[in-house]
N, C-alpha and C. Protein backbone atom coordinates (compact mmCIF):
# COMPACT_ATOMS: atom_id res chain seq x y z
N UNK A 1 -34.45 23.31 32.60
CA UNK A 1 -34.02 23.61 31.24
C UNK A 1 -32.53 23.30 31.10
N UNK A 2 -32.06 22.91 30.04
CA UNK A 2 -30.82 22.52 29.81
C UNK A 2 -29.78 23.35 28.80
N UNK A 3 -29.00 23.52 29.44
CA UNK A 3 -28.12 24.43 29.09
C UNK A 3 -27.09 24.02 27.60
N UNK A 4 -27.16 24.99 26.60
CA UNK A 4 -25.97 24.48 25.26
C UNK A 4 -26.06 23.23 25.07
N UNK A 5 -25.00 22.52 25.16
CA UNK A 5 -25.22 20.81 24.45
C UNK A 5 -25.92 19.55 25.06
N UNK A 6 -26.47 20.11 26.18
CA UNK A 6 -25.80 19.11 26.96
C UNK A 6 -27.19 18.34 27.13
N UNK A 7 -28.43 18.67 26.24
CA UNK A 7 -29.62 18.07 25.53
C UNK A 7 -29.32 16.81 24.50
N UNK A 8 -27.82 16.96 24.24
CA UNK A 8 -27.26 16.14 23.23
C UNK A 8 -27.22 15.18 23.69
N UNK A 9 -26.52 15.08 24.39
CA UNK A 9 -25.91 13.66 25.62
C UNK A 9 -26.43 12.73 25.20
N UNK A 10 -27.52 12.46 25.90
CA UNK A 10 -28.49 11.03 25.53
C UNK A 10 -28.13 10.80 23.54
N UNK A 11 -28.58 11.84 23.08
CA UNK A 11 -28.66 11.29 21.73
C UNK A 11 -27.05 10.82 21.40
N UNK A 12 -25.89 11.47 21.60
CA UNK A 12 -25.10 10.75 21.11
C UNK A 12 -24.64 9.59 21.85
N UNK A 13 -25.21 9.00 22.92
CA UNK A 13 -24.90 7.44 23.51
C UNK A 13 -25.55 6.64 22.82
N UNK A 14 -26.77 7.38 23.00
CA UNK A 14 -27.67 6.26 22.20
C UNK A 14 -27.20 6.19 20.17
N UNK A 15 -26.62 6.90 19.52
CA UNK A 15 -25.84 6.92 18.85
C UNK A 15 -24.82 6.02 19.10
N UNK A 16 -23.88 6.49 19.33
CA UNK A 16 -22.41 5.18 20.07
C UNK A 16 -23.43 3.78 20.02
N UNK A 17 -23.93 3.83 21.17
CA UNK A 17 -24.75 2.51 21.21
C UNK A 17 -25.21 1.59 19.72
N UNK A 18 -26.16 2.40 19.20
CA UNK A 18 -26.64 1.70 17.80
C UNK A 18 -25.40 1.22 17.58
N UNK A 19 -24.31 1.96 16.71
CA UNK A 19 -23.09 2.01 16.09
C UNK A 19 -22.79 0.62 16.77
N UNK A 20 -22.25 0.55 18.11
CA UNK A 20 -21.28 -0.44 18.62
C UNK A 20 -21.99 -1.68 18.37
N UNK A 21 -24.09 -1.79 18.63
CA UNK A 21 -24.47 -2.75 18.09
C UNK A 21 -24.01 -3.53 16.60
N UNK A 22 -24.18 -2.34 15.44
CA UNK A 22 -24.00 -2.64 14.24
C UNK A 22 -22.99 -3.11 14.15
N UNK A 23 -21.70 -3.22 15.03
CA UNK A 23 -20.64 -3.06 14.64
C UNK A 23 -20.01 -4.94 15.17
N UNK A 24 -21.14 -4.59 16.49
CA UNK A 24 -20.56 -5.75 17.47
C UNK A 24 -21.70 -7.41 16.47
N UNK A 25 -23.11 -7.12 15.80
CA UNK A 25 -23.64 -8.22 16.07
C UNK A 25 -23.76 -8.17 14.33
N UNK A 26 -23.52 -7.24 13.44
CA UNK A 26 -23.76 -7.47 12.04
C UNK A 26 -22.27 -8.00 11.72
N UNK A 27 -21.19 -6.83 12.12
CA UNK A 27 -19.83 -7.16 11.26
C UNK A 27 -18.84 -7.97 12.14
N UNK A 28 -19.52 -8.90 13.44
CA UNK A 28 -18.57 -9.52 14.04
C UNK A 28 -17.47 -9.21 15.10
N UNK A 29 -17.36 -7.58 15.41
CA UNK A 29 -16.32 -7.11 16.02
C UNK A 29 -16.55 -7.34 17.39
N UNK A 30 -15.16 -7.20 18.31
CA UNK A 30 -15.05 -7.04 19.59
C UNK A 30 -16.08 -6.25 20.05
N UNK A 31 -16.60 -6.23 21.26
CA UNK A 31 -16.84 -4.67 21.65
C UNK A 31 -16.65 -4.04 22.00
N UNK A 32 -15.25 -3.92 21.87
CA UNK A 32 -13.93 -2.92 22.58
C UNK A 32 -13.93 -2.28 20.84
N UNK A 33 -13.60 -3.21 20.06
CA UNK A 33 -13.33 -2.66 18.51
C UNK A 33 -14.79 -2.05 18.19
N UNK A 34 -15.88 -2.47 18.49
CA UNK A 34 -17.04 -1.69 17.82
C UNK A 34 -17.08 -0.49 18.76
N UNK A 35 -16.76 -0.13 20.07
CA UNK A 35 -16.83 0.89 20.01
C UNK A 35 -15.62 1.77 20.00
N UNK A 36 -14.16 1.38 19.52
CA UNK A 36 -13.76 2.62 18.80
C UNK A 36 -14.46 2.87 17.62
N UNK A 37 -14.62 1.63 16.47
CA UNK A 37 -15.01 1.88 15.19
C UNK A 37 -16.35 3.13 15.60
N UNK A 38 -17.35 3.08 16.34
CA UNK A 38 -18.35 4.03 16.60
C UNK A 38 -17.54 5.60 17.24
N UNK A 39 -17.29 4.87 18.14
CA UNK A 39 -16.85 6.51 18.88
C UNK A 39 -16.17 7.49 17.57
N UNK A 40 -15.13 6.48 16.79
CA UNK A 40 -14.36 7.37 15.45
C UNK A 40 -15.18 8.02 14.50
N UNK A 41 -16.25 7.05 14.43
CA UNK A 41 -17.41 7.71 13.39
C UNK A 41 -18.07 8.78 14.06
N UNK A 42 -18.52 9.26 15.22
CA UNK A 42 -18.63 10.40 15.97
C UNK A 42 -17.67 11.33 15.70
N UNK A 43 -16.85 11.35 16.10
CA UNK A 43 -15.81 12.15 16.03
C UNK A 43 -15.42 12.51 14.32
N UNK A 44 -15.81 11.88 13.30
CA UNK A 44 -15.42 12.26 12.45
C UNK A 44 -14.41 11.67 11.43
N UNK A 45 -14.11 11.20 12.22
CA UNK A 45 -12.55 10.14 11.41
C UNK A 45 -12.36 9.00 10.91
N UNK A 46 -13.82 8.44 10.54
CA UNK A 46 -14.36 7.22 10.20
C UNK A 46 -13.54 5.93 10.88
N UNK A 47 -14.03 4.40 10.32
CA UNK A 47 -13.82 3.44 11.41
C UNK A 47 -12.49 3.07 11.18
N UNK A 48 -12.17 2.07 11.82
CA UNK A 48 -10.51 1.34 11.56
C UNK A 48 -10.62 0.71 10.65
N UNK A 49 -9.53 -0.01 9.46
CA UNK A 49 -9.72 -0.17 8.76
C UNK A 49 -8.11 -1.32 9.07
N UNK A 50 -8.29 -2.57 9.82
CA UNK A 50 -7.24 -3.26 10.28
C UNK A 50 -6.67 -3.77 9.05
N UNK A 51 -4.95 -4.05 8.74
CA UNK A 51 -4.50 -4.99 8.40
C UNK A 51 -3.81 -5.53 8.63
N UNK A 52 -3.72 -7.02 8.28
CA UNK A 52 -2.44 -8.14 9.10
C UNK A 52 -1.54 -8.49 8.05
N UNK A 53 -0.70 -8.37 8.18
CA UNK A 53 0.40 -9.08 7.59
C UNK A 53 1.13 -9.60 8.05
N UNK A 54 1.83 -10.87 7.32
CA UNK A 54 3.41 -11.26 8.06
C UNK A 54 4.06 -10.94 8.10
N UNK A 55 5.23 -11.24 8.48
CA UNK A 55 6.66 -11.02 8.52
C UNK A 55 7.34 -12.44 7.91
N UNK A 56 7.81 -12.40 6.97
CA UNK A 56 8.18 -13.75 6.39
C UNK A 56 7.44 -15.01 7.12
N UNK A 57 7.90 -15.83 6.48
CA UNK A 57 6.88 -17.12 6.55
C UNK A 57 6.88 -18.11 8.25
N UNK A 58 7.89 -17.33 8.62
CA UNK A 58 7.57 -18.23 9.92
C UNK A 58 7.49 -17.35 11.34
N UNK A 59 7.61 -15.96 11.13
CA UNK A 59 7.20 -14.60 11.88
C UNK A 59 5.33 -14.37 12.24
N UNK A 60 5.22 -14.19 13.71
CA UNK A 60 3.88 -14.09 13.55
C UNK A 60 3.22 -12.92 13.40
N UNK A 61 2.06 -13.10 12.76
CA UNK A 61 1.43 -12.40 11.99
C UNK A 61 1.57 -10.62 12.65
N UNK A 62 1.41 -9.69 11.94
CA UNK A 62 1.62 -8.34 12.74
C UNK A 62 0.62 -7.38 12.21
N UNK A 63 -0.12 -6.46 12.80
CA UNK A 63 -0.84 -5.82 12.37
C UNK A 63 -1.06 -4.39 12.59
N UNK A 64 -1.79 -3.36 11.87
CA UNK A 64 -1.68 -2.13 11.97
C UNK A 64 -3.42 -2.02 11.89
N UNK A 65 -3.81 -0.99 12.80
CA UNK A 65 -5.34 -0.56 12.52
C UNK A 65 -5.20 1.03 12.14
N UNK A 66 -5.62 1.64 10.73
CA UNK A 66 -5.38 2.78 10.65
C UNK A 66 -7.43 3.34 10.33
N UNK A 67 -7.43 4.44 10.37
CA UNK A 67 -8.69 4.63 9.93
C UNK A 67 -8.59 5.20 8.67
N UNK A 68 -9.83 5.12 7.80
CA UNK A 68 -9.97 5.38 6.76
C UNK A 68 -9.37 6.43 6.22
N UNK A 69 -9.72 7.58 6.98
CA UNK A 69 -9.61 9.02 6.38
C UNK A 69 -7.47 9.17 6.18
N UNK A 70 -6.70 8.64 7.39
CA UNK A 70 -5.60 8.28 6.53
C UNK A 70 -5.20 7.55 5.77
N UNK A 71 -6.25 6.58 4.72
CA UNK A 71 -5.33 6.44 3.53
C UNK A 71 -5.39 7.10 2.55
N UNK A 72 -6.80 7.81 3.10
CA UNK A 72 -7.09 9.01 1.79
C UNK A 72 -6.12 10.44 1.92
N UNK A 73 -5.59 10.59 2.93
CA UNK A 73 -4.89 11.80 3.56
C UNK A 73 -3.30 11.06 2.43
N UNK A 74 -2.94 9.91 2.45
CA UNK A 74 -1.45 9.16 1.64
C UNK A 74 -1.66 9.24 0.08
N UNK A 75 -3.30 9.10 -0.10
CA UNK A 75 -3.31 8.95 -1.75
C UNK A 75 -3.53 10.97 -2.18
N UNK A 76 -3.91 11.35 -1.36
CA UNK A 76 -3.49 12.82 -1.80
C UNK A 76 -2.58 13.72 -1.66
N UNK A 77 -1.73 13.03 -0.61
CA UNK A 77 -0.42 13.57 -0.48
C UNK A 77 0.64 13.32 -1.39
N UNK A 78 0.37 11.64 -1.66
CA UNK A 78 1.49 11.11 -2.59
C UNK A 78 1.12 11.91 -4.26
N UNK A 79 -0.45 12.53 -4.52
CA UNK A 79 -1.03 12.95 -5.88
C UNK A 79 -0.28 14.65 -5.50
N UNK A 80 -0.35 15.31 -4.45
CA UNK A 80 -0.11 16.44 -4.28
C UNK A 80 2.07 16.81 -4.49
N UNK A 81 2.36 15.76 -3.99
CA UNK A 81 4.04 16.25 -3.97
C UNK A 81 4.52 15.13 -5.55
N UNK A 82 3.65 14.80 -6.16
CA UNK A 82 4.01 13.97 -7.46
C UNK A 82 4.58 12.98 -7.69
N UNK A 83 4.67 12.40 -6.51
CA UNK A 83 5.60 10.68 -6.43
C UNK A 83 4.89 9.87 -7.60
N UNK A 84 3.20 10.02 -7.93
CA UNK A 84 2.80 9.28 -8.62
C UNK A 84 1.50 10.10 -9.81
N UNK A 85 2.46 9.85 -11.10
CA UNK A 85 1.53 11.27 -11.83
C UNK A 85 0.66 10.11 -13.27
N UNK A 86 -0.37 10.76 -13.12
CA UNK A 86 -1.49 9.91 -14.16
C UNK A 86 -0.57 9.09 -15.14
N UNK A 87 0.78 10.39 -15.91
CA UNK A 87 1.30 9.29 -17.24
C UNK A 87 2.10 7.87 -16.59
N UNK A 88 2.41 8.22 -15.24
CA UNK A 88 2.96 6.37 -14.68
C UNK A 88 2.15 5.57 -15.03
N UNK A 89 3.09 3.85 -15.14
CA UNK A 89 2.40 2.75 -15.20
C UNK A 89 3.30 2.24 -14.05
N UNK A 90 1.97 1.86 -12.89
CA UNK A 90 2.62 0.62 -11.75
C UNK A 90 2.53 -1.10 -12.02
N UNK A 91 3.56 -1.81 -11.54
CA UNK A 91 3.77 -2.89 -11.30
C UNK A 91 3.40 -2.95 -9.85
N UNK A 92 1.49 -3.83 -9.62
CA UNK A 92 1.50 -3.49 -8.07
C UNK A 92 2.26 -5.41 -7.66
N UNK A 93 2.89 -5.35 -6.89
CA UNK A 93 3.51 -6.59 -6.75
C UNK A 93 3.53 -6.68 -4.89
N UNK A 94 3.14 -5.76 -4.12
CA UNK A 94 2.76 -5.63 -3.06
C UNK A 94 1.77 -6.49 -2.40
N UNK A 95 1.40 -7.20 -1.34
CA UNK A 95 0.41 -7.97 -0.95
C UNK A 95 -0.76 -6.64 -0.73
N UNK A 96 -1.71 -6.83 -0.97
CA UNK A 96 -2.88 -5.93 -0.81
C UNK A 96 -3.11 -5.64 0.99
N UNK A 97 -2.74 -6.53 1.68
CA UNK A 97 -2.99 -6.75 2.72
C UNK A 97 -1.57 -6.00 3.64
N UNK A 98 -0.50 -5.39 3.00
CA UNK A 98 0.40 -4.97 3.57
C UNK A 98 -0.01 -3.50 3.54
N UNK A 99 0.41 -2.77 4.91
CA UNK A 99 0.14 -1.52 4.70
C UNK A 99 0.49 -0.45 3.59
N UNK A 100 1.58 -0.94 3.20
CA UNK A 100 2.28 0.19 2.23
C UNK A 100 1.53 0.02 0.83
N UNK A 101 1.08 -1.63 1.02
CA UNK A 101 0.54 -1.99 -0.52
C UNK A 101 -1.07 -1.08 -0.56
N UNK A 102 -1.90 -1.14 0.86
CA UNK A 102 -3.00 -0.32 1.09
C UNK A 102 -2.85 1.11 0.33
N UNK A 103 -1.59 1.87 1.11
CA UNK A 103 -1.52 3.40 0.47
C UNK A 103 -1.15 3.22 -0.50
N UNK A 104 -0.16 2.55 -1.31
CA UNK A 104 -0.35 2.81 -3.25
C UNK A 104 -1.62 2.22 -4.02
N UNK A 105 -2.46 1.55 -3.42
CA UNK A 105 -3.89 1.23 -4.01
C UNK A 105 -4.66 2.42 -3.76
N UNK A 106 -4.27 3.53 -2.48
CA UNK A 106 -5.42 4.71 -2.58
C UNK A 106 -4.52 5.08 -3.52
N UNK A 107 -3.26 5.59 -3.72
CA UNK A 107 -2.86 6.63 -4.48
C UNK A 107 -3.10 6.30 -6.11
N UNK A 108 -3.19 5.14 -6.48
CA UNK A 108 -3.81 5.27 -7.98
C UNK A 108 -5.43 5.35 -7.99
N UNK A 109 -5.88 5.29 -7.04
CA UNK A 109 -7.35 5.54 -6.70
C UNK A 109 -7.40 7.20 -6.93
N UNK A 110 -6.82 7.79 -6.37
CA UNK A 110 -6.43 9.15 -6.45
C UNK A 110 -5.77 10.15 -7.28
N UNK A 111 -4.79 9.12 -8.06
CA UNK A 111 -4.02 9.73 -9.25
C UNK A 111 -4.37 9.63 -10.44
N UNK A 112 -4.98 8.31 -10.30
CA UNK A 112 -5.60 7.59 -11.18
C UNK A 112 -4.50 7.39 -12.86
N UNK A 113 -4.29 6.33 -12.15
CA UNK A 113 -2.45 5.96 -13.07
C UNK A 113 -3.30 4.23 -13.28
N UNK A 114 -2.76 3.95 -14.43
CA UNK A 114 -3.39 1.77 -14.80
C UNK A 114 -2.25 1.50 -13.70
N UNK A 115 -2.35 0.50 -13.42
CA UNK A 115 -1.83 -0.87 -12.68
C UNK A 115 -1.99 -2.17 -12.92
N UNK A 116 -1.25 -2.41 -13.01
CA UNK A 116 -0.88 -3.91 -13.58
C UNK A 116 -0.76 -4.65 -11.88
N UNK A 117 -1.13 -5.84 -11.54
CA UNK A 117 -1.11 -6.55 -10.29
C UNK A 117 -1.09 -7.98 -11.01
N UNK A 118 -0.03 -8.01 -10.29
CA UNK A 118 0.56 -9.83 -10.27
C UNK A 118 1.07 -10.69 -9.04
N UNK A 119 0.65 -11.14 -8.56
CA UNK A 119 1.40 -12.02 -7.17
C UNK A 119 2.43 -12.95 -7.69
N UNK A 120 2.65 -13.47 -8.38
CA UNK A 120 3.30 -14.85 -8.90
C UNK A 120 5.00 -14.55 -9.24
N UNK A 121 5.41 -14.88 -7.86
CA UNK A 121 7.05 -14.28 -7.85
C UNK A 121 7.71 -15.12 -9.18
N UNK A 122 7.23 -15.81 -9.60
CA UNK A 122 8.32 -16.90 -11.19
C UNK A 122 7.60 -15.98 -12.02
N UNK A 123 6.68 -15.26 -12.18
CA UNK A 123 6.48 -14.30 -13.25
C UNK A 123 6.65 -12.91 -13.42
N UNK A 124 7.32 -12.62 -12.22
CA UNK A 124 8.00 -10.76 -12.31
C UNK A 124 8.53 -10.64 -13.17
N UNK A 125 9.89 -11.15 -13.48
CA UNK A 125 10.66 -10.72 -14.39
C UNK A 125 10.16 -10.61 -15.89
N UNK A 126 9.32 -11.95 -16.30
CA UNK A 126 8.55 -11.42 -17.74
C UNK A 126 7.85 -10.28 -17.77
N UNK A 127 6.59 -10.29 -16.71
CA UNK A 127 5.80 -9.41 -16.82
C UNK A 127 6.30 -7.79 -16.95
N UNK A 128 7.61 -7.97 -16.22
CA UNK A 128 8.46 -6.91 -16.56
C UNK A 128 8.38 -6.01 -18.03
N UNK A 129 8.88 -6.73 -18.84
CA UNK A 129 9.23 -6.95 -20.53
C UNK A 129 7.35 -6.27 -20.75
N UNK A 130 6.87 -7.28 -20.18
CA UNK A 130 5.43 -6.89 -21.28
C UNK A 130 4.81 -6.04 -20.67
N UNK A 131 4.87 -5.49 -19.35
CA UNK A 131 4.12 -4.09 -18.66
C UNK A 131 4.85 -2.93 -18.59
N UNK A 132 6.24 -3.16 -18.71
CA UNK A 132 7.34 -2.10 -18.61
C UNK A 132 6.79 -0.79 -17.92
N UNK A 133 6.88 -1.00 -17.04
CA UNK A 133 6.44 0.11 -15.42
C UNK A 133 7.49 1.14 -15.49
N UNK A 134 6.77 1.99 -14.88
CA UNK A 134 7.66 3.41 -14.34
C UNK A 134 7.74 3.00 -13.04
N UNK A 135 6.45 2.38 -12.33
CA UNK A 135 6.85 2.52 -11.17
C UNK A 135 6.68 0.93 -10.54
N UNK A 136 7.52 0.73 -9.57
CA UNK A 136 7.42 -1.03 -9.12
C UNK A 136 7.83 -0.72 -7.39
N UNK A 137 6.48 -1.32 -6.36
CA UNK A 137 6.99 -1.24 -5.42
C UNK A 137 6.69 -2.68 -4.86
N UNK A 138 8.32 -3.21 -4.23
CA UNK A 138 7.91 -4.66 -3.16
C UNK A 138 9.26 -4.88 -2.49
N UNK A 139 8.76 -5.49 -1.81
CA UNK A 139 9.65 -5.81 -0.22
C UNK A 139 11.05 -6.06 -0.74
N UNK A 140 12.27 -6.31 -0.61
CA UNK A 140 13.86 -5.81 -1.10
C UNK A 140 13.69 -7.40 -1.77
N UNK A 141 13.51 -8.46 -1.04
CA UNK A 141 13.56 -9.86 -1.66
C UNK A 141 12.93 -10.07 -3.18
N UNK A 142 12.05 -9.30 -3.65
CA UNK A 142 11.93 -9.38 -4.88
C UNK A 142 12.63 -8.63 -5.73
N UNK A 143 13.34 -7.60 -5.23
CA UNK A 143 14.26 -6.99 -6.47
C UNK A 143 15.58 -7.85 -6.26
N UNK A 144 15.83 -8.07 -5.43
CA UNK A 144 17.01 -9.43 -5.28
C UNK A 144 16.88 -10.58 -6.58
N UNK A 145 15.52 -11.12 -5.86
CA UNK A 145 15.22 -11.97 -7.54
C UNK A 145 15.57 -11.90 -8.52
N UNK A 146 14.84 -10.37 -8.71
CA UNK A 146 14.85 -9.81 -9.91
C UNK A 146 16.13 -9.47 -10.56
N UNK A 147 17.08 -8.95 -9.73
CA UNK A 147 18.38 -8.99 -9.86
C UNK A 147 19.30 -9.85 -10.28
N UNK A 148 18.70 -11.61 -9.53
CA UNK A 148 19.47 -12.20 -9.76
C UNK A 148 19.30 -12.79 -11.35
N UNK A 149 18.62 -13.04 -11.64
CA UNK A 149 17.66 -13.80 -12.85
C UNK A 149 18.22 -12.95 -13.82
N UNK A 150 18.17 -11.91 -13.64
CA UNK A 150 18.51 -10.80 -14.65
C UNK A 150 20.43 -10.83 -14.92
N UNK A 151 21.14 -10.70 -13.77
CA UNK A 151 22.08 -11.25 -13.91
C UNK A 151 22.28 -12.38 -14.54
N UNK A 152 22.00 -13.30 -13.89
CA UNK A 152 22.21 -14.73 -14.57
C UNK A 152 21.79 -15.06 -16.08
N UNK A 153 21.06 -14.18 -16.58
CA UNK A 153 20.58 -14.12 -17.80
C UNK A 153 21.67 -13.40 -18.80
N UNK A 154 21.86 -12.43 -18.18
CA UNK A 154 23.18 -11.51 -19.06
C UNK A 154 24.38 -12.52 -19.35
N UNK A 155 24.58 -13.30 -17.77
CA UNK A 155 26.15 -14.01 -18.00
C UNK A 155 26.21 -15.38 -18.85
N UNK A 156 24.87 -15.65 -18.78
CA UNK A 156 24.28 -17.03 -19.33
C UNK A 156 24.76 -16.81 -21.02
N UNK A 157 24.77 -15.78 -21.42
CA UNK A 157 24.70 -14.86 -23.04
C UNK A 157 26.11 -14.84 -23.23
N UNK A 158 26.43 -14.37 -22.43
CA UNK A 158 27.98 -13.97 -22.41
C UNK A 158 28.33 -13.00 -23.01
N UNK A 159 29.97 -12.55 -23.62
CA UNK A 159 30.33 -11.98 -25.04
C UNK A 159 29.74 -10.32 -24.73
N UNK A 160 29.25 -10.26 -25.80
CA UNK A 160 28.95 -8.79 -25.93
C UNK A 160 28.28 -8.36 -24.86
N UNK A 161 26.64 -9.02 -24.97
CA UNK A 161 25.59 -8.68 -23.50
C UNK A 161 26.08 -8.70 -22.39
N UNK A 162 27.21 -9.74 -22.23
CA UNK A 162 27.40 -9.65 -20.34
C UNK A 162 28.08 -7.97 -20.72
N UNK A 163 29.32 -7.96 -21.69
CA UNK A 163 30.11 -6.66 -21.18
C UNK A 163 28.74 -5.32 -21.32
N UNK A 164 27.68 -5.30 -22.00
CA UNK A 164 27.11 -4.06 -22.25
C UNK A 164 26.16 -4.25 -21.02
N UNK A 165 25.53 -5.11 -20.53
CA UNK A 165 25.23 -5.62 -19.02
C UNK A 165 25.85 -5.07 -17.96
N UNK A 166 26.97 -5.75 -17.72
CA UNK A 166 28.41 -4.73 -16.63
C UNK A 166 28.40 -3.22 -16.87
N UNK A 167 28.26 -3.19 -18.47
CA UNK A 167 29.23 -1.52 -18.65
C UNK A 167 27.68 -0.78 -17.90
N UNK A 168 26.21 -1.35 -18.42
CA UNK A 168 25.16 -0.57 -17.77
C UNK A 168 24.78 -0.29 -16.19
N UNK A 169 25.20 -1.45 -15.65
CA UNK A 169 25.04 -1.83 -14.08
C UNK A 169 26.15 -0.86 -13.65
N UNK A 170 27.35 -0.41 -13.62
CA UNK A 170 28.04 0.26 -13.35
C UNK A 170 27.84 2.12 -13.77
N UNK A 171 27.13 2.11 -14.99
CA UNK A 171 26.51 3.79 -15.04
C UNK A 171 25.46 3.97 -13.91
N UNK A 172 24.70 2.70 -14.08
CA UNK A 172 23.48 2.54 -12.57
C UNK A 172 23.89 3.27 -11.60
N UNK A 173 24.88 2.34 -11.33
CA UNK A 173 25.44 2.34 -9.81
C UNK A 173 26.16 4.03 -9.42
N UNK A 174 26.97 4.59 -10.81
CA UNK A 174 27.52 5.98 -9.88
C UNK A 174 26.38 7.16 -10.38
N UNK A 175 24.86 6.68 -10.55
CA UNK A 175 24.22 8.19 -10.73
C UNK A 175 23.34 8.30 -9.58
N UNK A 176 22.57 9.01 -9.39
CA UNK A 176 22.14 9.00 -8.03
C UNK A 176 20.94 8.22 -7.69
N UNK A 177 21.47 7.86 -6.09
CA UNK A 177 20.39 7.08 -5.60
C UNK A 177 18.88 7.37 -5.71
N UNK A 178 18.87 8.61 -5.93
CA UNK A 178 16.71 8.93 -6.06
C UNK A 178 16.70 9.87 -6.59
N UNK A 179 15.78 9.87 -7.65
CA UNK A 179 15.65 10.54 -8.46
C UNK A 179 14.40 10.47 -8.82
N UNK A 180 13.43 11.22 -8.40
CA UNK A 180 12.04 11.46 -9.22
C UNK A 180 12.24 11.24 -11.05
N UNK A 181 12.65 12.25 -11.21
CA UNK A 181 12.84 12.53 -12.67
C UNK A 181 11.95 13.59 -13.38
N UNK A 182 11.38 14.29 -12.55
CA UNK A 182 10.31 14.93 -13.29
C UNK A 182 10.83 16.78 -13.27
C-alpha cells in the first residue's frame, strides 16, 4: 500500500511526459524548452512566453523568457498603483516584441485604456497632433526625433513661435522630472 502522494508519481510523469510531447512535436520546441514549458504548467505558473529583441540594428539579437502569469502580475500592478487609468490614451510606439512593449499591452488589457499603435518612425510626430496621448512609451531615440523635428519646426517659424517655443521648453525644463499628475 502506498503511502500520501506518492500514488501520484507515475501520474504526474506521465503528465510532464504528454506536456513535453505536445510541446516538443506540435509547437516545435526544444526538449529542454518543452519540458520547462510542462514542468511550469505543473507547478502552476504556466509556460514561457519567450521574446527576442534587438539591440539596435547591428547588436545581436537578445532575449528574455518570462512566463505568463508575470505579465499578468505587471498589468495589475501597473492597474493597482495607477500608472495607467481607463481615462488615458496611449501612443503604443514600442515593438510588440520588446519586453517592456509586452507589459504595457497586458496593462491596457487590464486597465483597459484605447491605444493607438503605429510603427512608422516619419509618422510620430503627426500622429502626435491627431491622437494626442497622455501616455507615450519608446526607446530615448524616438523622443530625440521627436524633439528634434519639433524643434526644427518652431525655429523654421521663427519670430513669435520660436520665442513662445523657448519661453515653453524652459517652464518644461525647471518643473519636475515625474509627475503622475493624478
Amino acid at each position: 500500500m502506498m503511502s500520501g502522494g506518492a500514488g501520484l508519481l507515475p501520474v504526474v510523469f506521465l503528465t510532464l511526459y504528454l506536456g513535453m510531447a505536445i510541446y516538443h512535436y506540435v509547437e516545435g520546441l526544444a526538449w529542454s524548452d518543452a519540458f520547462l514549458n510542462s514542468a511550469m504548467l505543473l507547478g502552476g505558473m504556466g509556460p514561457l512566453n519567450p521574446i527576442h529583441t534587438t539591440l539596435g540594428k547591428w547588436l545581436a539579437p537578445k532575449g528574455v523568457a518570462l512566463t505568463h502569469d508575470c505579465w499578468c502580475y505587471e498589468g495589475l500592478a501597473m492597474a493597482q498603483i495607477g500608472t495607467l487609468v481607463p481615462e488615458d490614451k496611449q501612443y503604443l510606439w514600442l515593438p510588440l516584441s520588446h519586453s517592456f512593449g509586452k507589459v504595457l499591452e497586458v496593462a491596457i488589457l487590464q486597465v483597459g485604456l484605447p491605444t493607438a499603435i503605429d510603427g512608422r518612425i516619419d509618422k510620430i510626430v503627426d500622429n502626435l497632433g491627431v491622437i494626442r496621448p497622455t501616455f507615450m512609451a519608446a526607446a530615448p531615440r524616438i523622443f530625440e526625433k521627436v524633439y528634434n523635428r519639433v524643434v526644427g519646426q518652431a525655429t523654421e517659424a521663427g519670430g513669435l513661435k520660436a520665442k513662445i517655443f523657448a519661453w515653453a521648453v524652459g517652464v518644461g525644463s525647471s518643473g519636475p522630472t515625474w509627475s503622475m499628475g493624478r
